[in-house]
PDB file of N, CA and C in Angstrom:
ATOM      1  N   UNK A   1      32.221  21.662 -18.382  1.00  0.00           N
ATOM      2  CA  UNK A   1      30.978  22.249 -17.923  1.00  0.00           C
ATOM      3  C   UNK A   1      29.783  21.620 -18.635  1.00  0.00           C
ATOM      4  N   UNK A   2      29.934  21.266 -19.699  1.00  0.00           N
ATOM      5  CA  UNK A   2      28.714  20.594 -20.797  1.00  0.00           C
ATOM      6  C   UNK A   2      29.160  19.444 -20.366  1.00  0.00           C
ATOM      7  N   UNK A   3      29.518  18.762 -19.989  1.00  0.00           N
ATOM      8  CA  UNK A   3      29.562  17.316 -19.239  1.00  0.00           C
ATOM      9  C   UNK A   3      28.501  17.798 -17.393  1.00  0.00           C
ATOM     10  N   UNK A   4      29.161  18.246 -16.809  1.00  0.00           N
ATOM     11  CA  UNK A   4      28.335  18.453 -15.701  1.00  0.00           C
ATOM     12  C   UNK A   4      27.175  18.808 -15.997  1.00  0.00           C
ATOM     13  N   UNK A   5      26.284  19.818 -17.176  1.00  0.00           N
ATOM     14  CA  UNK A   5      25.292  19.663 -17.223  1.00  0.00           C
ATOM     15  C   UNK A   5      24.477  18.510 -18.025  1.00  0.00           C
ATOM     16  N   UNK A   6      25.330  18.107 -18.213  1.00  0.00           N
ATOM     17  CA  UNK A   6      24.403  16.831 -19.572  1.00  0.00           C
ATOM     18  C   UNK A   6      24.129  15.934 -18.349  1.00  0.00           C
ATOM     19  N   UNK A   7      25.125  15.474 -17.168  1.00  0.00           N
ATOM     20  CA  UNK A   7      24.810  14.502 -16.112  1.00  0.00           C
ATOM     21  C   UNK A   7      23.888  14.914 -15.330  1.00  0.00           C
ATOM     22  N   UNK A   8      23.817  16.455 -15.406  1.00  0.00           N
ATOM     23  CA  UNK A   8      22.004  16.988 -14.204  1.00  0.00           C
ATOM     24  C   UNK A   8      21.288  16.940 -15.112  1.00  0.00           C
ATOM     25  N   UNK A   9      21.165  16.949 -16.280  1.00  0.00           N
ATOM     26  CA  UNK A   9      20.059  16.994 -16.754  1.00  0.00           C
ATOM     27  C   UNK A   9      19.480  15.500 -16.925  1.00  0.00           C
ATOM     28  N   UNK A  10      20.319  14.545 -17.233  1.00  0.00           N
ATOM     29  CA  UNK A  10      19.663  12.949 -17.310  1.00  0.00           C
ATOM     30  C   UNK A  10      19.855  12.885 -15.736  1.00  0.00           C
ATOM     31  N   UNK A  11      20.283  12.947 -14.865  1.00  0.00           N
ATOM     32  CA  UNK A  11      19.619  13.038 -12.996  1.00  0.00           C
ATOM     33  C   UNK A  11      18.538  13.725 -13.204  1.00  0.00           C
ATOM     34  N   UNK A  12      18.370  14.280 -13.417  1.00  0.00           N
ATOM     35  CA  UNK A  12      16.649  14.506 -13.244  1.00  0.00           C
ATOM     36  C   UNK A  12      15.529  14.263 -14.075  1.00  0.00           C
ATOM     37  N   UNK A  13      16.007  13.881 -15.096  1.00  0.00           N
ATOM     38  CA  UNK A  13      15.049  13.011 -16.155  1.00  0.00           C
ATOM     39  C   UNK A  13      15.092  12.003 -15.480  1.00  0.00           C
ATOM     40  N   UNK A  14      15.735  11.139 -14.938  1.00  0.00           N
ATOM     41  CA  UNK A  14      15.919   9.686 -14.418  1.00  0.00           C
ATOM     42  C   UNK A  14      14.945   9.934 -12.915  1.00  0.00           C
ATOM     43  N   UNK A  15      14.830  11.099 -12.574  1.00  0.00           N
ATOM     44  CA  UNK A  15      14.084  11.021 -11.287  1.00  0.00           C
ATOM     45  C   UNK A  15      12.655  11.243 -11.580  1.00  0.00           C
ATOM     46  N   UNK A  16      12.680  12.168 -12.488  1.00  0.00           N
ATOM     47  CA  UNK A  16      11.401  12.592 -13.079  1.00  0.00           C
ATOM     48  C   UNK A  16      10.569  11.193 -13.514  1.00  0.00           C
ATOM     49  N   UNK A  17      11.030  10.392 -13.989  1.00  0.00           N
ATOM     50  CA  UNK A  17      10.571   9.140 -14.516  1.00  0.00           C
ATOM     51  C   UNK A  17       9.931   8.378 -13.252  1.00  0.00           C
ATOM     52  N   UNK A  18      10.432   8.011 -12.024  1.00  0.00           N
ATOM     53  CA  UNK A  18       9.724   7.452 -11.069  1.00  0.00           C
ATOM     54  C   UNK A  18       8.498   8.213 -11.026  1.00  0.00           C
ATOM     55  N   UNK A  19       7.583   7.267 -10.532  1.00  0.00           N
ATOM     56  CA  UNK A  19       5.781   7.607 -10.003  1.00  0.00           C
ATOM     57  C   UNK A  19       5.585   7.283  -9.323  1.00  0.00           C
ATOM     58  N   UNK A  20       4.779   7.137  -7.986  1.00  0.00           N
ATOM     59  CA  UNK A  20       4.181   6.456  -7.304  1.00  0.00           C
ATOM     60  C   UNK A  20       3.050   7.006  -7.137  1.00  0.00           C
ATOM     61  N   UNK A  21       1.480   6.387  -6.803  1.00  0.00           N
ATOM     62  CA  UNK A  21       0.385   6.416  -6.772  1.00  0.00           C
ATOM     63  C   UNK A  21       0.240   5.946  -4.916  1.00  0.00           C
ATOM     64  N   UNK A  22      -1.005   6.448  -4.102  1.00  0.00           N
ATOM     65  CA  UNK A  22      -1.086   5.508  -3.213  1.00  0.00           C
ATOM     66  C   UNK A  22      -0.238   6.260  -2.647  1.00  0.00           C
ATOM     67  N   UNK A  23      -0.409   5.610  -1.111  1.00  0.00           N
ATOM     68  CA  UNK A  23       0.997   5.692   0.146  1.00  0.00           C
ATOM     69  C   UNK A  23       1.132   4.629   0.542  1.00  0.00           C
ATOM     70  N   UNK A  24       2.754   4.546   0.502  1.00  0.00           N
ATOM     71  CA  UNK A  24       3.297   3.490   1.245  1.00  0.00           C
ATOM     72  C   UNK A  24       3.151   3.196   2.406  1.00  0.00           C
ATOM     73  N   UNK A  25       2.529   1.908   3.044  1.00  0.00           N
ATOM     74  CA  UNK A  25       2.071   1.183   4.312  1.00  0.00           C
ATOM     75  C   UNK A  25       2.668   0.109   4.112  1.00  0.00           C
ATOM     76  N   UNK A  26       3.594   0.461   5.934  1.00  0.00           N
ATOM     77  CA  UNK A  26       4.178  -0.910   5.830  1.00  0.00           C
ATOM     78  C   UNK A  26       3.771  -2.778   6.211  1.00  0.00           C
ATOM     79  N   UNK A  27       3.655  -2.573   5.210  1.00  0.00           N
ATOM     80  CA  UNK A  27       3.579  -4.295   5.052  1.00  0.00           C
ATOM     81  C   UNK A  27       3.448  -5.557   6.036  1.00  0.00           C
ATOM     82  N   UNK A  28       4.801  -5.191   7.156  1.00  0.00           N
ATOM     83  CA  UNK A  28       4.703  -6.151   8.023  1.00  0.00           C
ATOM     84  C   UNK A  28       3.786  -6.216   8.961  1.00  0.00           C
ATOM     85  N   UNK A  29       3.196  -5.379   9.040  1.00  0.00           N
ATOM     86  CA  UNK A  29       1.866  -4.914   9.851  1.00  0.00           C
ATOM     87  C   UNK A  29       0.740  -5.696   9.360  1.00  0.00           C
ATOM     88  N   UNK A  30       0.655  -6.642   8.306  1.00  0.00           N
ATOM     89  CA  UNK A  30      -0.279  -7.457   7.924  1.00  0.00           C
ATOM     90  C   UNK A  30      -0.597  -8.942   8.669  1.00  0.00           C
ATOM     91  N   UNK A  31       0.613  -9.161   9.270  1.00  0.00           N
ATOM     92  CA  UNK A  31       0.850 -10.206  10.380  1.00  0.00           C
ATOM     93  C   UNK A  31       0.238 -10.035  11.577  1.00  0.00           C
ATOM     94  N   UNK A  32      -0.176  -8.973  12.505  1.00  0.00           N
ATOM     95  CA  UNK A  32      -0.706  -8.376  13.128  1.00  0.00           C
ATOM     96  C   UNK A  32      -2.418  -8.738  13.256  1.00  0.00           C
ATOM     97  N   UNK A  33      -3.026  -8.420  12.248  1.00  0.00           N
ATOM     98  CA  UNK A  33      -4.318  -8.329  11.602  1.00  0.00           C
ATOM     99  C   UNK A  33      -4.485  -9.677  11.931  1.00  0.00           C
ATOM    100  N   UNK A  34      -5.639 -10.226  12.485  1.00  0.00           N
ATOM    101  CA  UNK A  34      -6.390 -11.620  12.604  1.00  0.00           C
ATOM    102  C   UNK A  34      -8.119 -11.269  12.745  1.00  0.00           C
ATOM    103  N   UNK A  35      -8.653 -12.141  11.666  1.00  0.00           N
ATOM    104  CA  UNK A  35     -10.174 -11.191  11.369  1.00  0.00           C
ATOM    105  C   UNK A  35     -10.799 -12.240  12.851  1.00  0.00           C
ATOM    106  N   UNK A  36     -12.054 -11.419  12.902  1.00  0.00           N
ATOM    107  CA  UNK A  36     -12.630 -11.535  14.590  1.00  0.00           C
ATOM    108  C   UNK A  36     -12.022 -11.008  15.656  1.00  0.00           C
ATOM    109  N   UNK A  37     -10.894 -10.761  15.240  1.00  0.00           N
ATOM    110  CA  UNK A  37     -10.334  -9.505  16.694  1.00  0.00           C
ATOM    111  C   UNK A  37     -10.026  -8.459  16.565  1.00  0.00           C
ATOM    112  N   UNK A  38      -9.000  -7.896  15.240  1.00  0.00           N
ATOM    113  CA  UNK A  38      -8.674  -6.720  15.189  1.00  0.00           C
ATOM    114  C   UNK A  38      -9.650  -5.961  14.964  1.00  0.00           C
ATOM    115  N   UNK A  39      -9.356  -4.926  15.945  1.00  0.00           N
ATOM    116  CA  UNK A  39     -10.378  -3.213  15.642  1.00  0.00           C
ATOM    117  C   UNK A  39     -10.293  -2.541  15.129  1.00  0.00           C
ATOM    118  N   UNK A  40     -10.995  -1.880  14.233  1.00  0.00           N
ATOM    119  CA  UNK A  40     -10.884  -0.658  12.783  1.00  0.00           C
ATOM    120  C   UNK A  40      -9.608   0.644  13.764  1.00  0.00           C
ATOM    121  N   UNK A  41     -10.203   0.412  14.948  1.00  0.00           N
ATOM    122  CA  UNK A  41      -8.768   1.288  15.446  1.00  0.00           C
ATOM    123  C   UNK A  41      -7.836   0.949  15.720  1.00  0.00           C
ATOM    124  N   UNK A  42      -7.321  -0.326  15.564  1.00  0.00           N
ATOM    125  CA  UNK A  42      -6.077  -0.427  15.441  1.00  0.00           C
ATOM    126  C   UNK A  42      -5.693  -0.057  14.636  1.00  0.00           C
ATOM    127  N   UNK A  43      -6.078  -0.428  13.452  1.00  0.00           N
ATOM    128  CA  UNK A  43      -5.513  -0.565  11.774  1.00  0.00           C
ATOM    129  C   UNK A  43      -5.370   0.284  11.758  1.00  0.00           C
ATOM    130  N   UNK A  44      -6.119   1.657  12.144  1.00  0.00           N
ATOM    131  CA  UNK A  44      -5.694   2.845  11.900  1.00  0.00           C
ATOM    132  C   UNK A  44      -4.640   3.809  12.504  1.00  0.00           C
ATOM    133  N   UNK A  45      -4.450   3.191  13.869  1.00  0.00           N
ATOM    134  CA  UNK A  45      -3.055   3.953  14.570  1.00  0.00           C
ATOM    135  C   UNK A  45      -1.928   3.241  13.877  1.00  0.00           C
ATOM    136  N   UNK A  46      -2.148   1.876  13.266  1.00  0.00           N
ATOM    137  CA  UNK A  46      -1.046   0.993  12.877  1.00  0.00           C
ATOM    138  C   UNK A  46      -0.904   1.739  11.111  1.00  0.00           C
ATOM    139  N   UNK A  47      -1.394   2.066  10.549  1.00  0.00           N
ATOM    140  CA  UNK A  47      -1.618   2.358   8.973  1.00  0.00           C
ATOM    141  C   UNK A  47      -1.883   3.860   8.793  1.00  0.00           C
ATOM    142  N   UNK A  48      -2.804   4.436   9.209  1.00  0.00           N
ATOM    143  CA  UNK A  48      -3.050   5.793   9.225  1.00  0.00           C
ATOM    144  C   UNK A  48      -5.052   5.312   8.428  1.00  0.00           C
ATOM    145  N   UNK A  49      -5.007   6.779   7.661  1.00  0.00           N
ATOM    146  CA  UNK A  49      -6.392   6.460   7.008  1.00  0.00           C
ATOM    147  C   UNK A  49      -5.845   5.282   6.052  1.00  0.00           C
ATOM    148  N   UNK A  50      -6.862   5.522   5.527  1.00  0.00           N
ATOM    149  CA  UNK A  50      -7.230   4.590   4.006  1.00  0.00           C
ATOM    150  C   UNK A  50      -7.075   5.041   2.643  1.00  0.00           C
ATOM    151  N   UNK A  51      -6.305   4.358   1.653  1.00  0.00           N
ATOM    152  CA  UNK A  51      -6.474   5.257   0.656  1.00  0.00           C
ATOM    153  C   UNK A  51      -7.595   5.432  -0.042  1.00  0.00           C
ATOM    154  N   UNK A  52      -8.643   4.389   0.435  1.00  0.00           N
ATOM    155  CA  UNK A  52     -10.025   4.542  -0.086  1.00  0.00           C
ATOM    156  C   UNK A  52     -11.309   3.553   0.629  1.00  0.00           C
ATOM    157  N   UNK A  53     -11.929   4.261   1.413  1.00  0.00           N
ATOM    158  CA  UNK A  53     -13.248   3.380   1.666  1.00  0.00           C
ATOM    159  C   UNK A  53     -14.580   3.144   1.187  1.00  0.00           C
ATOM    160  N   UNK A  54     -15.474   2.234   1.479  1.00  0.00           N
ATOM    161  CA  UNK A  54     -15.777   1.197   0.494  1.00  0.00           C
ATOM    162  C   UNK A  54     -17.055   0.743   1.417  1.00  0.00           C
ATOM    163  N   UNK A  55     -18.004   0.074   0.534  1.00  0.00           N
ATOM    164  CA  UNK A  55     -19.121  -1.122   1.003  1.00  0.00           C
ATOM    165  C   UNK A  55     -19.133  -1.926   0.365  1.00  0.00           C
ATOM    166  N   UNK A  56     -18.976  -2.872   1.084  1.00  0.00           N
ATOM    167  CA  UNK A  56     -18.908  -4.527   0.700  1.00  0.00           C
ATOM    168  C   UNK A  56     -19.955  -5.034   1.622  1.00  0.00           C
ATOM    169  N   UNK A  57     -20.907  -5.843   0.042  1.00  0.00           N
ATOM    170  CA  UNK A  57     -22.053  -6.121   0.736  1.00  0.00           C
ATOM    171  C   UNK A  57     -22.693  -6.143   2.192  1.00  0.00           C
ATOM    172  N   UNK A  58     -22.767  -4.648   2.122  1.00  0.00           N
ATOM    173  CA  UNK A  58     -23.117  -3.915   3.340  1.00  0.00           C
ATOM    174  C   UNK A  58     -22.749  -4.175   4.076  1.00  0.00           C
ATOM    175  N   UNK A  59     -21.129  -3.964   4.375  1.00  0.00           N
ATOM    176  CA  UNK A  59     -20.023  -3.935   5.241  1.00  0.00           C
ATOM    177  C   UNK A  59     -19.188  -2.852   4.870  1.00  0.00           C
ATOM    178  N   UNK A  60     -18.889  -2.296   5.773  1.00  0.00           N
ATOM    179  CA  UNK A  60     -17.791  -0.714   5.290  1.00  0.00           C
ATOM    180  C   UNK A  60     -16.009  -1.830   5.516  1.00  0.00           C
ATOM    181  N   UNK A  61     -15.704  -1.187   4.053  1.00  0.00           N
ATOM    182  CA  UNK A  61     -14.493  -1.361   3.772  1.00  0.00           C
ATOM    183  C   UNK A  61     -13.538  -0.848   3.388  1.00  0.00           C
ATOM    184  N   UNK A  62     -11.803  -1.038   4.109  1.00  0.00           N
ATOM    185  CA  UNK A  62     -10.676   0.135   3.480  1.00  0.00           C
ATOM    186  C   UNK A  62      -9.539  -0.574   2.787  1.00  0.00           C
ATOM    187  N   UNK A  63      -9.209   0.243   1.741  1.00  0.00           N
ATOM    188  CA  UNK A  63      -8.063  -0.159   0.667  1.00  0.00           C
ATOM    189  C   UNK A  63      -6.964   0.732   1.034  1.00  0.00           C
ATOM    190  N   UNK A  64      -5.800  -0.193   1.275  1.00  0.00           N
ATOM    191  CA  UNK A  64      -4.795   0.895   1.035  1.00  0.00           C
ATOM    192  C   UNK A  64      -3.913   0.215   0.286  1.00  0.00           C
ATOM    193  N   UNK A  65      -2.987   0.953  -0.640  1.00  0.00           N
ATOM    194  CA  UNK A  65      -2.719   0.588  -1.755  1.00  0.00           C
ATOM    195  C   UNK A  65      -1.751   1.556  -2.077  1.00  0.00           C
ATOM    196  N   UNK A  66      -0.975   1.152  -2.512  1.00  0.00           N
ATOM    197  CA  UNK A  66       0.685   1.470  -3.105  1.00  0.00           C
ATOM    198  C   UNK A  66       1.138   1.394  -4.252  1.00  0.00           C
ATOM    199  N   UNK A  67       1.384   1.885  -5.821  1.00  0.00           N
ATOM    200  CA  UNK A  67       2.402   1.413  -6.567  1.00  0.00           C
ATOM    201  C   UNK A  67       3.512   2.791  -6.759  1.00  0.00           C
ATOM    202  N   UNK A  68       4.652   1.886  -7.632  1.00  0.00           N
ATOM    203  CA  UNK A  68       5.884   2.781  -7.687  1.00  0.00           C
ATOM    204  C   UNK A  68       5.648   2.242  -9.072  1.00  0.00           C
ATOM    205  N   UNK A  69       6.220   3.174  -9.835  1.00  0.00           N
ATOM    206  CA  UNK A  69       6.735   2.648 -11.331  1.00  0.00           C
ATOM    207  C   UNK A  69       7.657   3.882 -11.632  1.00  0.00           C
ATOM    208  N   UNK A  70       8.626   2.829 -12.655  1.00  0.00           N
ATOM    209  CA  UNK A  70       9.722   3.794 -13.239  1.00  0.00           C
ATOM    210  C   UNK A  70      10.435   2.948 -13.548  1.00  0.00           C
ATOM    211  N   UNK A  71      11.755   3.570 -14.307  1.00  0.00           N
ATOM    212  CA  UNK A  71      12.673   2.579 -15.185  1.00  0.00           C
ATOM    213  C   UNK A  71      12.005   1.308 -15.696  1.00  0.00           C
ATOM    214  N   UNK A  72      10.866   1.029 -16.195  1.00  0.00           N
ATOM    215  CA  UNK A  72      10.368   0.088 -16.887  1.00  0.00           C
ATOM    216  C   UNK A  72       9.312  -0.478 -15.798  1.00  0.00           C
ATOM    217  N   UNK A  73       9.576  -0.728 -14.810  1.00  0.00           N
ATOM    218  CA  UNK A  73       9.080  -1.425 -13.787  1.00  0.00           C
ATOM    219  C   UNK A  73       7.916  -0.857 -13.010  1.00  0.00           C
ATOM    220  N   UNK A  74       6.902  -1.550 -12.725  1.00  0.00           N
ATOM    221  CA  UNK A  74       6.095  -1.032 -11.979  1.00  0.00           C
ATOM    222  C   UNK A  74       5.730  -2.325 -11.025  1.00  0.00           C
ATOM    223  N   UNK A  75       5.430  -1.553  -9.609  1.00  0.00           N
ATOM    224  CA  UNK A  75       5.354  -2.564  -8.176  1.00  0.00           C
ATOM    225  C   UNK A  75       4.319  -1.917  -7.403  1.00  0.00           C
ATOM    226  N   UNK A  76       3.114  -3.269  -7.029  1.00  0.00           N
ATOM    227  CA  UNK A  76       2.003  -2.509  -5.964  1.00  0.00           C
ATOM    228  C   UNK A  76       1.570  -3.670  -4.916  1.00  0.00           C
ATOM    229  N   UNK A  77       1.236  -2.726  -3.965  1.00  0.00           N
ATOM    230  CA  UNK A  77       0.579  -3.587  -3.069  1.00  0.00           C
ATOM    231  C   UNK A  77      -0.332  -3.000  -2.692  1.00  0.00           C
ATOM    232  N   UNK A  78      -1.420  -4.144  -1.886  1.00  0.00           N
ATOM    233  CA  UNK A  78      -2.727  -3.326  -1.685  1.00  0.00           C
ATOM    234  C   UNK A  78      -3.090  -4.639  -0.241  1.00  0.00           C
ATOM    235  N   UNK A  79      -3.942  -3.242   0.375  1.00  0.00           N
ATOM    236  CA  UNK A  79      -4.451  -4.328   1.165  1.00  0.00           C
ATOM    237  C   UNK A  79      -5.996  -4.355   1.338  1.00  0.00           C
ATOM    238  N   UNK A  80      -6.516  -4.967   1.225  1.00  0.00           N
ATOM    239  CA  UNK A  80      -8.361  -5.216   1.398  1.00  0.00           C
ATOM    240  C   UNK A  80      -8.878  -5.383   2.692  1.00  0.00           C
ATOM    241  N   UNK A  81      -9.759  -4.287   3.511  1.00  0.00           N
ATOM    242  CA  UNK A  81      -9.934  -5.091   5.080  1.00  0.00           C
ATOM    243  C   UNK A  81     -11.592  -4.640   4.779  1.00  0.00           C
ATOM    244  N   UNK A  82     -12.386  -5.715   5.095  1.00  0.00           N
ATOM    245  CA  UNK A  82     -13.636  -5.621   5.717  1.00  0.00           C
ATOM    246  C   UNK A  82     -14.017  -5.807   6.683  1.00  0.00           C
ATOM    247  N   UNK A  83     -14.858  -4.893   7.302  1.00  0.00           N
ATOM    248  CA  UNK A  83     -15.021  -4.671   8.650  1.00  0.00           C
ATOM    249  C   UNK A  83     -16.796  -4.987   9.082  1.00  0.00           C
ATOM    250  N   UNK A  84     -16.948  -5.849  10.143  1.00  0.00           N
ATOM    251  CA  UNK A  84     -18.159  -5.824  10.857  1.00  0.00           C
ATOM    252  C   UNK A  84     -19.150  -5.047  11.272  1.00  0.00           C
ATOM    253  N   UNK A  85     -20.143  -4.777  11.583  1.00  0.00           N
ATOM    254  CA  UNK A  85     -20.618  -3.643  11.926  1.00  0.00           C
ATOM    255  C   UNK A  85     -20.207  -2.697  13.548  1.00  0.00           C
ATOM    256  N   UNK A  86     -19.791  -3.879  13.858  1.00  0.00           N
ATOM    257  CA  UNK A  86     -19.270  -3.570  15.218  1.00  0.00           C
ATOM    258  C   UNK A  86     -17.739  -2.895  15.411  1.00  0.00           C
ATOM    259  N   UNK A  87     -16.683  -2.945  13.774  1.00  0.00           N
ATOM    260  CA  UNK A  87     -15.930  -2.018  13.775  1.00  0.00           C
ATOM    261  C   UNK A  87     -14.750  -3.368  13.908  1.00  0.00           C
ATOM    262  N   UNK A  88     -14.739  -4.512  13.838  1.00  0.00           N
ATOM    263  CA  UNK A  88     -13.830  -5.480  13.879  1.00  0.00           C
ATOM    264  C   UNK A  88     -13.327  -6.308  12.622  1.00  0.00           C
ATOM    265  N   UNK A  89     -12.226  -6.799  12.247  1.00  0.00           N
ATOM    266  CA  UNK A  89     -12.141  -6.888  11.002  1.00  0.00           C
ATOM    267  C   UNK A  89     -12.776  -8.470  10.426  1.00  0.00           C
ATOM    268  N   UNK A  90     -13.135  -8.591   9.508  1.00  0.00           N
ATOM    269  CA  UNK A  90     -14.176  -9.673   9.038  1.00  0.00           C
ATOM    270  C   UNK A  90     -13.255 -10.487   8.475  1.00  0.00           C
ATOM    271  N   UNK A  91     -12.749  -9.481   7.730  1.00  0.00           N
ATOM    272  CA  UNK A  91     -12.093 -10.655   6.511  1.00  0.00           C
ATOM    273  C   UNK A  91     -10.884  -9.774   5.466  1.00  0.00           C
ATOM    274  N   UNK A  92      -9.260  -9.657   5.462  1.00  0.00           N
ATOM    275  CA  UNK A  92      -8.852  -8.924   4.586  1.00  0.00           C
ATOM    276  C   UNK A  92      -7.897 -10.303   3.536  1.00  0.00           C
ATOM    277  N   UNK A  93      -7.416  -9.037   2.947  1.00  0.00           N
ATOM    278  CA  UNK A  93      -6.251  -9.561   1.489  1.00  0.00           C
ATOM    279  C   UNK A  93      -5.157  -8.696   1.696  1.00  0.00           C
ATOM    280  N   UNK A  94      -4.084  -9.381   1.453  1.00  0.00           N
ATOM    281  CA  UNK A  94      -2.960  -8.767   1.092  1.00  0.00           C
ATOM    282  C   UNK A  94      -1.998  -8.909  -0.050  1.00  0.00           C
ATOM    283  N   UNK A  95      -1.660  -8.599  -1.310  1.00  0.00           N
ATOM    284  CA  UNK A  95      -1.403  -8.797  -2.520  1.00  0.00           C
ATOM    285  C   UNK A  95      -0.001  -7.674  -2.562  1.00  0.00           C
ATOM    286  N   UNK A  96       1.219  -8.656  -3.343  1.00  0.00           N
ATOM    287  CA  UNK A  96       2.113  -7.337  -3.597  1.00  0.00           C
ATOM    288  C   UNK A  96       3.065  -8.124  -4.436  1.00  0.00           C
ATOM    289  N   UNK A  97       3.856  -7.269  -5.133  1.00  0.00           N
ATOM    290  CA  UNK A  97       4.405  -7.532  -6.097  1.00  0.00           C
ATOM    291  C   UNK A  97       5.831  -7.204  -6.062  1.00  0.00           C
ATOM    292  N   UNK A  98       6.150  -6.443  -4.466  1.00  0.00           N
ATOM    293  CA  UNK A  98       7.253  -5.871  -4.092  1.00  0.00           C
ATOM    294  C   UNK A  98       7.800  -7.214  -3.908  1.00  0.00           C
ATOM    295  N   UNK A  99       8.732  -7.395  -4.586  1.00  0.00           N
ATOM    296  CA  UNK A  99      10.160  -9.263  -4.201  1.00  0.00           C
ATOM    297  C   UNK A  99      10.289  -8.819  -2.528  1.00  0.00           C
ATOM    298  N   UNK A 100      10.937  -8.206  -1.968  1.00  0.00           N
ATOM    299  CA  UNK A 100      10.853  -8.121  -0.495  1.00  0.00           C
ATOM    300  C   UNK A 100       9.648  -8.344   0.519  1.00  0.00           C
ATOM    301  N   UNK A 101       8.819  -8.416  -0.416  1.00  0.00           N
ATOM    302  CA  UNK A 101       7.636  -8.650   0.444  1.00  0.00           C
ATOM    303  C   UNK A 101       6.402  -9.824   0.156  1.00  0.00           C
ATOM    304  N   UNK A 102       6.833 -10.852  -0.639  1.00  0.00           N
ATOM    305  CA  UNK A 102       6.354 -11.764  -1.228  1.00  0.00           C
ATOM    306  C   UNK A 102       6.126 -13.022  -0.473  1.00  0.00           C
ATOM    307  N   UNK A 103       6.934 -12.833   0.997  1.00  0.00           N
ATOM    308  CA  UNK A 103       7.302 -14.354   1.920  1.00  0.00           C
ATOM    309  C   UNK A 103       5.830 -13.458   2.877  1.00  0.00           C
ATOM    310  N   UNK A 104       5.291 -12.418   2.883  1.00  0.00           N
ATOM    311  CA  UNK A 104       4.796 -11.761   4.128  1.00  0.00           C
ATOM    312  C   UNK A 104       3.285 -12.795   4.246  1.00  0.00           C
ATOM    313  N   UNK A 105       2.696 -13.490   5.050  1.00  0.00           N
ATOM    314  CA  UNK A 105       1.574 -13.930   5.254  1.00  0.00           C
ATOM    315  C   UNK A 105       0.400 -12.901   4.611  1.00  0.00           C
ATOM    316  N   UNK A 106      -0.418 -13.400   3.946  1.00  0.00           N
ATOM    317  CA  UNK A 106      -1.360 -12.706   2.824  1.00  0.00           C
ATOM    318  C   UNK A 106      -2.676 -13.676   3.399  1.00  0.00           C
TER     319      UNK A 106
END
């Protein structure tokens, strides 16, 4: 019985230890995005909101952005989109640190 609880108790210390910040947006959806055409409404049926919007030299702009950390490790991605006044995308970034997602066009 002190064996079964010593193993729930480090299971949930071991879970307790993961974090994540941000919501996860998937990634491959960055391929998609080509600035001068895409519409702030796409991005958004494709992504949801933003985890944070923004002005860039007086251009409205959205971040969405991801990390996980735990067991030593910490992993983020983020994506940068600036948008036109007309609601089309200007110019983004895509940055990540996730190994599965390192080949993705940025």
């Amino acid at each position: 019985m002190k064996n079964v609880l010593f193993i729930i108790t480090l299971s949930l210390l071991f879970v307790a230890g993961c974090v994540t910040a941000g919501k996860n947006f998937d990634s491959h959806v960055i391929k998609k995005i080509k600035n001068n055409v895409t519409m702030k409404s796409e991005i958004q049926q494709w992504l949801g909101y933003p985890y944070m919007t923004g002005v860039d030299n007086g251009s409205e702009s959205w971040n969405y952005h991801f990390t996980k950390a735990g067991a030593g490790d910490t992993l983020s991605k983020d994506l940068y989109i600036v948008f036109t006044d007309e609601g089309v995308v200007k110019s983004h970034t895509f940055s990540t640190s996730f190994p599965d997602e390192m080949s993705l066009p940025k």
